[in-house]
C-alpha atoms as a PDB file:
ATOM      1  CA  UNK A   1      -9.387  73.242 220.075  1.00  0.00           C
ATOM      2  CA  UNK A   2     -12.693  73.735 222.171  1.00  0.00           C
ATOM      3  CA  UNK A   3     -13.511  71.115 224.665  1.00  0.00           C
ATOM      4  CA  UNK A   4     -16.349  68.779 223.748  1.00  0.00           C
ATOM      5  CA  UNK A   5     -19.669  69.216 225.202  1.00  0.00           C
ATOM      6  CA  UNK A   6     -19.956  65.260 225.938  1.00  0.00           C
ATOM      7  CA  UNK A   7     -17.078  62.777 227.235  1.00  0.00           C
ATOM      8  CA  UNK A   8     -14.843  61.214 224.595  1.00  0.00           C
ATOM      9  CA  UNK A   9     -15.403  57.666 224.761  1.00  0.00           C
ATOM     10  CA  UNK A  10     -12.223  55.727 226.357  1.00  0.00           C
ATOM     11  CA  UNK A  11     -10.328  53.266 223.835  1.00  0.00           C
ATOM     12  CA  UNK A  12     -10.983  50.591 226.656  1.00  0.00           C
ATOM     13  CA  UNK A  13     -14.843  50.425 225.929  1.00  0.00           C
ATOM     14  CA  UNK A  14     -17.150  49.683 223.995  1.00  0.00           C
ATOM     15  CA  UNK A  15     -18.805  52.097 222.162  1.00  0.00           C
ATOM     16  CA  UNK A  16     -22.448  52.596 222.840  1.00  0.00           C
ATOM     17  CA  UNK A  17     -24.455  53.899 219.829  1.00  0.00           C
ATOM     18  CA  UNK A  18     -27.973  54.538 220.020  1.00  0.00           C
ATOM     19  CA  UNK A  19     -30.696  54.403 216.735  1.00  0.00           C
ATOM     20  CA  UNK A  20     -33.857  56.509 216.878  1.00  0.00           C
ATOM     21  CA  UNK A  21     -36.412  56.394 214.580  1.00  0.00           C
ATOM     22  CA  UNK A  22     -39.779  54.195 213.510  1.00  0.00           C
ATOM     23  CA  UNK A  23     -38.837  50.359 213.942  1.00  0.00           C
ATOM     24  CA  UNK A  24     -41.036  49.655 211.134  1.00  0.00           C
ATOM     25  CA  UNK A  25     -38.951  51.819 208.385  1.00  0.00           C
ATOM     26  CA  UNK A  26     -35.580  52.227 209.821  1.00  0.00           C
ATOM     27  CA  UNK A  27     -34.850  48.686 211.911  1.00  0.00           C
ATOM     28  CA  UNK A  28     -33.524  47.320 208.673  1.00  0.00           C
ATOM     29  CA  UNK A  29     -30.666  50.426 208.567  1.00  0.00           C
ATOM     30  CA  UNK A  30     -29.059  49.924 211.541  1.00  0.00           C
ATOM     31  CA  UNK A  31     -25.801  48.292 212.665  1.00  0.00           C
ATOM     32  CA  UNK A  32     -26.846  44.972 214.636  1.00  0.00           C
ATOM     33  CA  UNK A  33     -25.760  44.175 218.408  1.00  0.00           C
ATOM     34  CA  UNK A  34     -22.695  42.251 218.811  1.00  0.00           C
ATOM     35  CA  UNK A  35     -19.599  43.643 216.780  1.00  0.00           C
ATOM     36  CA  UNK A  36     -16.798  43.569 218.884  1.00  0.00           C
ATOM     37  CA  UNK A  37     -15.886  46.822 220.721  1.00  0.00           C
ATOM     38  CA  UNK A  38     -19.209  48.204 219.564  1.00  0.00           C
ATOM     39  CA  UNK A  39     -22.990  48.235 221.602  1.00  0.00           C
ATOM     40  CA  UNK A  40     -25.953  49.204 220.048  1.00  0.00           C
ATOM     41  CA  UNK A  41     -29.605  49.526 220.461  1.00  0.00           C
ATOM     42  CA  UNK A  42     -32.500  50.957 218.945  1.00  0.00           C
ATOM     43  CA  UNK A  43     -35.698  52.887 220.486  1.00  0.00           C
ATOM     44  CA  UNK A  44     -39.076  53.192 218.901  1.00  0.00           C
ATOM     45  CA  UNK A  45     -39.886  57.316 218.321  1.00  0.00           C
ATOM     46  CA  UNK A  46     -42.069  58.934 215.986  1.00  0.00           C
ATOM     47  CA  UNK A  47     -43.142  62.784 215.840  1.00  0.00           C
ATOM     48  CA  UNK A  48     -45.676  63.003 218.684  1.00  0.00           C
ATOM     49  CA  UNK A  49     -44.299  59.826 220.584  1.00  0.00           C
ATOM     50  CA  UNK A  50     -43.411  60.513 224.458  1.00  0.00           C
ATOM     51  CA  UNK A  51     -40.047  62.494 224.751  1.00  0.00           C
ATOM     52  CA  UNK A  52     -39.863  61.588 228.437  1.00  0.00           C
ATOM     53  CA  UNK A  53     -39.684  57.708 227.908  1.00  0.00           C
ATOM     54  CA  UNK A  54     -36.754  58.649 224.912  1.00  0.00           C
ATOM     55  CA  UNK A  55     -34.342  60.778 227.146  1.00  0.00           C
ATOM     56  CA  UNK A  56     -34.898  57.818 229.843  1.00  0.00           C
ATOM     57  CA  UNK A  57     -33.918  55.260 227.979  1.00  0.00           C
ATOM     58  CA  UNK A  58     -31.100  57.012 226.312  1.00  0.00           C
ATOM     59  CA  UNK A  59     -30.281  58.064 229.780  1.00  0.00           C
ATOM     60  CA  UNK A  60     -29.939  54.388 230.488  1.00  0.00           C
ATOM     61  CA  UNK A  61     -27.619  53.355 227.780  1.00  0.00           C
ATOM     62  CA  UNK A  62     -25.541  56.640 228.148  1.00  0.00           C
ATOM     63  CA  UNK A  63     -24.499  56.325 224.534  1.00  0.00           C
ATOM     64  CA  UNK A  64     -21.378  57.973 222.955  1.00  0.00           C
ATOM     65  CA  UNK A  65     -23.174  58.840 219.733  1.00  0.00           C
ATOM     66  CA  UNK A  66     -27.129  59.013 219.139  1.00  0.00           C
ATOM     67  CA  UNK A  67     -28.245  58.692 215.201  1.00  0.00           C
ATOM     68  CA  UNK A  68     -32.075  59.566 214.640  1.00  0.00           C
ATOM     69  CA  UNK A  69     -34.179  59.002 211.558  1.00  0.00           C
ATOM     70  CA  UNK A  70     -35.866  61.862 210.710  1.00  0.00           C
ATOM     71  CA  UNK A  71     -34.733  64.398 212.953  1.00  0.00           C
ATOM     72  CA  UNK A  72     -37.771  66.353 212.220  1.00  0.00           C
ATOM     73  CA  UNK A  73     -39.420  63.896 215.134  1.00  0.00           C
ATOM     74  CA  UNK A  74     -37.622  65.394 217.899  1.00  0.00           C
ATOM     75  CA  UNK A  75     -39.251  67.838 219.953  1.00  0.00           C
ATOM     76  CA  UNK A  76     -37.199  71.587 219.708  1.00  0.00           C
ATOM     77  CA  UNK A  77     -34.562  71.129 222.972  1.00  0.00           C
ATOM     78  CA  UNK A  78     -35.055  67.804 223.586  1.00  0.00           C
ATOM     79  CA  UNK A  79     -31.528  67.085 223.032  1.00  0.00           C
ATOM     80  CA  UNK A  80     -29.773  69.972 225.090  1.00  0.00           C
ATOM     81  CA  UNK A  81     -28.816  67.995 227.944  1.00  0.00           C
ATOM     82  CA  UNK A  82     -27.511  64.902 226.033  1.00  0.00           C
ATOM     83  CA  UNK A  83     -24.028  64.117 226.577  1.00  0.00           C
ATOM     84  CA  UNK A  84     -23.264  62.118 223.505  1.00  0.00           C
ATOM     85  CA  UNK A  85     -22.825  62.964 219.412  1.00  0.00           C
ATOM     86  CA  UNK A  86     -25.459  63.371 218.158  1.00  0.00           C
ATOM     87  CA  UNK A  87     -26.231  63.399 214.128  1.00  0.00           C
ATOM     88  CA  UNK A  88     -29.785  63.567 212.755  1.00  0.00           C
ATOM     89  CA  UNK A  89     -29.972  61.641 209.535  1.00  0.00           C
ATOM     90  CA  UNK A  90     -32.640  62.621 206.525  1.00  0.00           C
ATOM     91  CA  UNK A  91     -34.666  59.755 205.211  1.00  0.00           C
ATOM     92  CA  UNK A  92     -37.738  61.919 203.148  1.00  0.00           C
ATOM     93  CA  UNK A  93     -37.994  63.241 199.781  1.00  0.00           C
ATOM     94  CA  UNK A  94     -38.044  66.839 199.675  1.00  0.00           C
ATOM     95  CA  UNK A  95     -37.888  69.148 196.364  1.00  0.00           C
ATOM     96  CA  UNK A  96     -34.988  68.934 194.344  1.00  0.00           C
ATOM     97  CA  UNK A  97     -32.538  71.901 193.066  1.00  0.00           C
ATOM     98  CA  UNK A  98     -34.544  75.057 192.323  1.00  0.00           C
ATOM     99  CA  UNK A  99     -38.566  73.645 191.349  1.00  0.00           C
ATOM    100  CA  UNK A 100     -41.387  73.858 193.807  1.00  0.00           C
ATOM    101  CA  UNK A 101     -41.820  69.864 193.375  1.00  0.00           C
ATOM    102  CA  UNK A 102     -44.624  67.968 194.063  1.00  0.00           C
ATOM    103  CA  UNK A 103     -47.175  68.521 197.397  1.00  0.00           C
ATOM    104  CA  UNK A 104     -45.752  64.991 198.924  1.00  0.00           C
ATOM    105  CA  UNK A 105     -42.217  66.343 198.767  1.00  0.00           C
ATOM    106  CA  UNK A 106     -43.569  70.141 199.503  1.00  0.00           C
ATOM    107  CA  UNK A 107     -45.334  68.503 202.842  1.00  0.00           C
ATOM    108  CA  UNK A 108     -42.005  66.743 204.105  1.00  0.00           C
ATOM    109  CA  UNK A 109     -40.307  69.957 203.277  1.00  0.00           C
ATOM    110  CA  UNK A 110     -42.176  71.816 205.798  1.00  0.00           C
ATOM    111  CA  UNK A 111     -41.652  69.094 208.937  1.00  0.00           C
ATOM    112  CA  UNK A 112     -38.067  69.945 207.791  1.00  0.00           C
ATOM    113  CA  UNK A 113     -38.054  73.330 208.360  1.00  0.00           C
ATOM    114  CA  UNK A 114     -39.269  72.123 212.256  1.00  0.00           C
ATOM    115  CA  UNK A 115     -36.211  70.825 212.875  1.00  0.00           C
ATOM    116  CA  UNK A 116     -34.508  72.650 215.914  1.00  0.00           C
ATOM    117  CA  UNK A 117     -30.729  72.552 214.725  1.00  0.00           C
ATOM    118  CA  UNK A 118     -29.749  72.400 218.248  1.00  0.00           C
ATOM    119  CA  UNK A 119     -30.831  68.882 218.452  1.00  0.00           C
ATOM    120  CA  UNK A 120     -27.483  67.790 216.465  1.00  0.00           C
ATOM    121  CA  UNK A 121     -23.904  68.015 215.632  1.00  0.00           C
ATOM    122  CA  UNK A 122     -23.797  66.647 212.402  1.00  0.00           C
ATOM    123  CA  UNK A 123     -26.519  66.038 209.671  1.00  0.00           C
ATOM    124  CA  UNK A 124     -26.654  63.687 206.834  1.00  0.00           C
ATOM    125  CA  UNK A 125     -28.953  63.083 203.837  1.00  0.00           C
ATOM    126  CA  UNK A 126     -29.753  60.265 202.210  1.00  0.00           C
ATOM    127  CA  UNK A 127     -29.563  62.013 198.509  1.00  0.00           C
ATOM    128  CA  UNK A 128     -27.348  64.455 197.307  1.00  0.00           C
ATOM    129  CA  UNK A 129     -29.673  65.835 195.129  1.00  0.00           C
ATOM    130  CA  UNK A 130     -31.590  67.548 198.329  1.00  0.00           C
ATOM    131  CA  UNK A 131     -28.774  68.759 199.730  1.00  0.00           C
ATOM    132  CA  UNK A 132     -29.126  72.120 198.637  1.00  0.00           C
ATOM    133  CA  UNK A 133     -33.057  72.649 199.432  1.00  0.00           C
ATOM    134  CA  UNK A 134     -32.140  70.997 203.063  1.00  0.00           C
ATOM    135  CA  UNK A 135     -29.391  73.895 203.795  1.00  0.00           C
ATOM    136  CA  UNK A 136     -31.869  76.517 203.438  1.00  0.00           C
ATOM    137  CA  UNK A 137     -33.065  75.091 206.964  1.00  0.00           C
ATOM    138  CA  UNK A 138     -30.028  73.280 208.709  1.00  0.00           C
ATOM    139  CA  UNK A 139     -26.130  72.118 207.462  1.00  0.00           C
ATOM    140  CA  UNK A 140     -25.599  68.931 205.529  1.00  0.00           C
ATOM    141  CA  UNK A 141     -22.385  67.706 206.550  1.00  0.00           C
ATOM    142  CA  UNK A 142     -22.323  64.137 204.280  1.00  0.00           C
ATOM    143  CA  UNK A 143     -24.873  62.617 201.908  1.00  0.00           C
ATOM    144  CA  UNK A 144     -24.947  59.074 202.449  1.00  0.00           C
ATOM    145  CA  UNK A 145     -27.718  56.274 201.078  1.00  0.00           C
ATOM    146  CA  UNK A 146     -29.980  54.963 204.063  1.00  0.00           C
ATOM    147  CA  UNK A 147     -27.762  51.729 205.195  1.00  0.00           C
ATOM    148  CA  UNK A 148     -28.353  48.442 205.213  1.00  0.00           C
ATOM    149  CA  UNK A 149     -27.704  45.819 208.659  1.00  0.00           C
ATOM    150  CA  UNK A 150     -25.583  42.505 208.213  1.00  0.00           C
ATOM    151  CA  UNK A 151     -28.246  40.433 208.210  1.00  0.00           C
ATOM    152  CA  UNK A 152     -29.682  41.152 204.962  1.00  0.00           C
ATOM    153  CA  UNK A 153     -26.581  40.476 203.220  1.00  0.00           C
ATOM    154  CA  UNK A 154     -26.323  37.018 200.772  1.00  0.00           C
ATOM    155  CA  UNK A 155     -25.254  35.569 198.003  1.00  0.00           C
ATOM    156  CA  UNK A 156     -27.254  35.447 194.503  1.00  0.00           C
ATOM    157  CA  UNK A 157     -28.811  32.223 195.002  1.00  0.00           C
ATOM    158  CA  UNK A 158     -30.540  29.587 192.383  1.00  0.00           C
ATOM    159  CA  UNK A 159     -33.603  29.895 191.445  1.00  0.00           C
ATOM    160  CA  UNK A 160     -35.389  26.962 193.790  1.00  0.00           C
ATOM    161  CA  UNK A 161     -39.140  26.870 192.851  1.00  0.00           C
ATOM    162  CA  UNK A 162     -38.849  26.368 188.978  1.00  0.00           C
ATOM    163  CA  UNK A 163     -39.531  29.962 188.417  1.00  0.00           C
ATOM    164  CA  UNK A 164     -38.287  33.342 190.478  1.00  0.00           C
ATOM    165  CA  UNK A 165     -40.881  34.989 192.667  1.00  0.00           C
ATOM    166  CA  UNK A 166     -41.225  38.855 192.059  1.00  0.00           C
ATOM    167  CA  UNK A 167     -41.961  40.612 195.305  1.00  0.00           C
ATOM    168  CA  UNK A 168     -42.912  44.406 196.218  1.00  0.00           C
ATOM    169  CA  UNK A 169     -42.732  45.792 199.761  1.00  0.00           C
ATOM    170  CA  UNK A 170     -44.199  49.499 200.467  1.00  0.00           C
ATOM    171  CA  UNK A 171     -47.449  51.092 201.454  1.00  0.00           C
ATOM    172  CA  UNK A 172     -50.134  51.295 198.646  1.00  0.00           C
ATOM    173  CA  UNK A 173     -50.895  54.831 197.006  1.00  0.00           C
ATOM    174  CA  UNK A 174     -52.450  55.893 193.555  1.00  0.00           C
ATOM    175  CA  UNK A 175     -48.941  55.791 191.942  1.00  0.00           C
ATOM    176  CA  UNK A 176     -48.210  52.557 192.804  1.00  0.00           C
ATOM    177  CA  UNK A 177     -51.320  50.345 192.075  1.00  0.00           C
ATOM    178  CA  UNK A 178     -51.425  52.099 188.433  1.00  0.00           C
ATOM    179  CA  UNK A 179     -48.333  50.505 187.773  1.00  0.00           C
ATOM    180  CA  UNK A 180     -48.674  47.592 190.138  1.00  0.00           C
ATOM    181  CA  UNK A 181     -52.610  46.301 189.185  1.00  0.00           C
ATOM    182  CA  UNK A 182     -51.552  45.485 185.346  1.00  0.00           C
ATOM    183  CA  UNK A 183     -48.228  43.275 186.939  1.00  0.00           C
ATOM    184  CA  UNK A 184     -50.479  41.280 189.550  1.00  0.00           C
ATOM    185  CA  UNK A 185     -52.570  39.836 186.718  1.00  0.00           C
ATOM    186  CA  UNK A 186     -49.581  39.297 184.661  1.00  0.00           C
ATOM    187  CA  UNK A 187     -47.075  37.984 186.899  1.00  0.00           C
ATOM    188  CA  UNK A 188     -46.531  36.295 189.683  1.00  0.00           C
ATOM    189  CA  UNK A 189     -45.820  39.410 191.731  1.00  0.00           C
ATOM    190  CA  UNK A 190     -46.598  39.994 195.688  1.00  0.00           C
ATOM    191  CA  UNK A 191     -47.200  42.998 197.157  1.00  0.00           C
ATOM    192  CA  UNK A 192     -47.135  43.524 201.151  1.00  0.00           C
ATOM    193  CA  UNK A 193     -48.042  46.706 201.896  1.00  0.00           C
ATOM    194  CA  UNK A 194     -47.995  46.980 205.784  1.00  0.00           C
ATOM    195  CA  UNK A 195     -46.834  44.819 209.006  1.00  0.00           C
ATOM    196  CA  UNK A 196     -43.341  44.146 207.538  1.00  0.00           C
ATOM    197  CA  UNK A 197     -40.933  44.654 210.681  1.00  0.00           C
ATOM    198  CA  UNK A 198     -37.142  43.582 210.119  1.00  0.00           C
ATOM    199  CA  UNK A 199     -37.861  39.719 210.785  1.00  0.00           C
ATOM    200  CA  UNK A 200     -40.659  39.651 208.530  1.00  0.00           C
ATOM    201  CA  UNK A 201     -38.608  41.237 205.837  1.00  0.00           C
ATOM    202  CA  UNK A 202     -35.847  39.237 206.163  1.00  0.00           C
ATOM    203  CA  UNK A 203     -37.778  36.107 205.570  1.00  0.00           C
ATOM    204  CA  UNK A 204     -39.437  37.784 202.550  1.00  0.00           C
ATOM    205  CA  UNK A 205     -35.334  38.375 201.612  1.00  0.00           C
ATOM    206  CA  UNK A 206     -34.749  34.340 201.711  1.00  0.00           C
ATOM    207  CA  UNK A 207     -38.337  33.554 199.872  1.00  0.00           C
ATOM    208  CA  UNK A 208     -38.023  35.618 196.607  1.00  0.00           C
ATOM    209  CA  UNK A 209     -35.595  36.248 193.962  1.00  0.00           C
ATOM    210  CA  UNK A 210     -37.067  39.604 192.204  1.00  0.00           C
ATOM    211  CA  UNK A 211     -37.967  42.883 194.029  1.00  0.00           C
ATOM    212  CA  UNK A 212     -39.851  45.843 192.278  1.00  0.00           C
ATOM    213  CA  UNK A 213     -39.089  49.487 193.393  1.00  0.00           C
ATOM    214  CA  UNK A 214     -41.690  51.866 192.806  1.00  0.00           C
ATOM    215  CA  UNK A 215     -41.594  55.397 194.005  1.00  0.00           C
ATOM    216  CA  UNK A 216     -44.540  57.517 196.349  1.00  0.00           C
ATOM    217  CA  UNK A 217     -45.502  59.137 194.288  1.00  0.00           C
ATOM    218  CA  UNK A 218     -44.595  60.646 190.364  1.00  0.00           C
ATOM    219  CA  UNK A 219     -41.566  61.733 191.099  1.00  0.00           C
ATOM    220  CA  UNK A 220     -38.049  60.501 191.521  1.00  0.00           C
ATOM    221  CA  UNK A 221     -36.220  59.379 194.601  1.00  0.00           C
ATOM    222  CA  UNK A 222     -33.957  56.519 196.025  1.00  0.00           C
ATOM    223  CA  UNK A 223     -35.627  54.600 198.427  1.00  0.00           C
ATOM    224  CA  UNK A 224     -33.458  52.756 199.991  1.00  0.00           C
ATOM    225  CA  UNK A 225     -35.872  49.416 199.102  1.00  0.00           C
ATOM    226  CA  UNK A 226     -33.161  49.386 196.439  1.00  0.00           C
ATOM    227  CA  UNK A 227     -29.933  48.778 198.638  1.00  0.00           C
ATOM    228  CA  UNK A 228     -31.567  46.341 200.663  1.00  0.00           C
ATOM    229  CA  UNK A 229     -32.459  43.941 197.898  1.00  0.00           C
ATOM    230  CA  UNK A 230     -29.570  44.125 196.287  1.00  0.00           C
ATOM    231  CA  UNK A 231     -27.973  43.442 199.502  1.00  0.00           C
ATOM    232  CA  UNK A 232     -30.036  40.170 199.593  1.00  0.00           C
ATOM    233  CA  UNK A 233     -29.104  39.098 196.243  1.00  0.00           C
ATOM    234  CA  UNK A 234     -32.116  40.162 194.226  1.00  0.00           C
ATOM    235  CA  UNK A 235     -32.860  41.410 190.749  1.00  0.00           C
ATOM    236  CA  UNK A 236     -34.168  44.665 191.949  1.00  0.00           C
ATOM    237  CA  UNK A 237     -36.454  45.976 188.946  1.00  0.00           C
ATOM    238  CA  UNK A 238     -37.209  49.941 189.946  1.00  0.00           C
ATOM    239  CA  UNK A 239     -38.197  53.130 188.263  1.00  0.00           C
ATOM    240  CA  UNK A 240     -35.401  55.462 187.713  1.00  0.00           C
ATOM    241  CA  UNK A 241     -34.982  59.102 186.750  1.00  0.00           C
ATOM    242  CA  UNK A 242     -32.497  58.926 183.837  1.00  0.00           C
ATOM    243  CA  UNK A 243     -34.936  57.816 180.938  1.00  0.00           C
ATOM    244  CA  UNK A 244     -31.945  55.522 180.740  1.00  0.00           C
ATOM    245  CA  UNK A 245     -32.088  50.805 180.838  1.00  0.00           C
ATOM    246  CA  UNK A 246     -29.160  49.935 182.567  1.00  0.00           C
ATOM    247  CA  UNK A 247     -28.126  46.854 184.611  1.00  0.00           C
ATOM    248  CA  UNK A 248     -26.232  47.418 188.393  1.00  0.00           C
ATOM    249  CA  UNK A 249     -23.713  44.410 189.351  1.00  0.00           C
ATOM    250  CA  UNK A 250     -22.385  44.465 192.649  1.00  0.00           C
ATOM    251  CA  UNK A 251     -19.113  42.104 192.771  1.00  0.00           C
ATOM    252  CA  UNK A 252     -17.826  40.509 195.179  1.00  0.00           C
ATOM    253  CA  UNK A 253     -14.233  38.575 194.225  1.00  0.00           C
ATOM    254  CA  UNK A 254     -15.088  36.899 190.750  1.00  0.00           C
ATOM    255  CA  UNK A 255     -18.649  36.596 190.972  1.00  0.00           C
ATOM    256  CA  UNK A 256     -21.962  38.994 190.845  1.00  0.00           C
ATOM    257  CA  UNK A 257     -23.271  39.157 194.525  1.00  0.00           C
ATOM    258  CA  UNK A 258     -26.486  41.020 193.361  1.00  0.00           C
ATOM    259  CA  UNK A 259     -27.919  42.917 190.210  1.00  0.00           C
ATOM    260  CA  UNK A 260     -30.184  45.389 189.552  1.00  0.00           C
ATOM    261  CA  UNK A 261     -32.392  46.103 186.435  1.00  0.00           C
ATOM    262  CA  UNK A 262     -33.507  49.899 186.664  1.00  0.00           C
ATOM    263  CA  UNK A 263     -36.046  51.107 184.055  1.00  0.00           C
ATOM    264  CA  UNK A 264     -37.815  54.593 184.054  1.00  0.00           C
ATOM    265  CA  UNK A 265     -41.164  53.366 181.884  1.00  0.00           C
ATOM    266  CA  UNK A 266     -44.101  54.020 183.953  1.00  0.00           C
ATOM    267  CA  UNK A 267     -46.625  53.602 181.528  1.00  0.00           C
END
């Protein structure tokens, strides 16, 4: 067996682990500060940001293992001298089995294919279902759903203000205020569409009881908007790609800990 390019961590401390990615998206994914035997930390990148600050901060924390968001945002070598694991995980929806797919998906496929392999040791996808269009440009070694941190976790709570409050959180395009506009008038149903960091969200968590999914754009995806309500405890109403009405439970000992209600009826 080769010898790794990067120290194994000793069994006598902690682990240091070290998120990359856009606070605003990916903050809510990450494995909080604190767990015994474990440090962790999170820096603010984006394609374009400053490469220098990065590799001094992660300099700094000299983590064992570094997990980025979108590894299309690191710069080609960027990563060569890094001493640590390194695993680039991918967040976008790209085109699906053999069709061209739509421009939005066509678009993220192309910052894919700038993706300097080099950069990382292991790569993981959010959706199976892009697997095989992402190993026409680098190896997918698992294909996970985006995760979601402790803190969002509770129980399915009562309903406290004599009827639940419906909430949506994602940027507006076309797609979405089509469906959206007619469930505004309707219902009461709240839409925040920018300037919701982790702590904002997670008092939007504690403050409603339903959460809509919608996707980009008109064509199917998980976004991981689903995990993290259900996490919270929510009815999660969300478009789905099976043409099928079915209800998600998530159980925890005798009792539902969160449902979903996923409908594909976009008109």
């Amino acid at each position: 067996m080769s010898a790794l390019p990067y120290p194994r961590p000793s069994a006598r401390i902690p682990w240091r682990v070290a998120f990359v990615g856009q606070r605003t998206f990916f903050e809510a994914c990450i494995l909080g500060d604190g767990l015994a035997g474990m440090r962790t930390t999170f820096f603010e990148f984006r394609k374009g940001g400053d490469t220098d600050r990065l590799l001094i901060g992660l300099q700094e924390f000299r983590p064992h293992v570094v997990i980025v968001f979108r590894p299309e945002i690191i710069p080609a070598g960027a990563f060569a001298g890094l001493r640590a694991a390194t695993l680039g995980f991918l967040t976008e929806p790209i085109p699906r089995g053999t069709g061209a797919g739509h421009p939005d998906q066509q678009r993220r496929l192309w910052e894919l294919g700038q993706v300097d392999r080099g950069n990382f040791d292991r790569v993981v996808s959010f959706d199976p279902l892009i697997a095989e269009t992402a190993q026409k440009h680098l190896p997918v070694w698992r294909s996970l759903p985006l995760p979601v941190a402790d803190r969002y976790y509770q129980p399915v709570g009562p309903v406290i203000h004599g009827r639940p409050r419906s909430v949506f959180v994602g940027r507006s395009t076309p797609h979405r205020e089509r469906l959206l506009e007619p469930a505004k008038h309707l219902y009461d149903l709240v839409h925040f569409a920018f300037g919701v960091g982790a702590a904002e969200l997670e008092d939007l968590m504690r403050d409603h009881e339903v959460a809509v999914n919608l996707h980009n754009e008109p064509y199917p995806s998980f976004e991981n908007r689903v995990s993290l309500h259900l996490a919270a405890g929510h009815l999660v109403m969300t478009q789905q790609n099976t043409g099928l009405f079915y209800l998600a439970l998530t159980i925890r000992g005798n009792a539902p800990y969160a449902a979903g209600l996923f409908f594909s009826n976009t008109k």
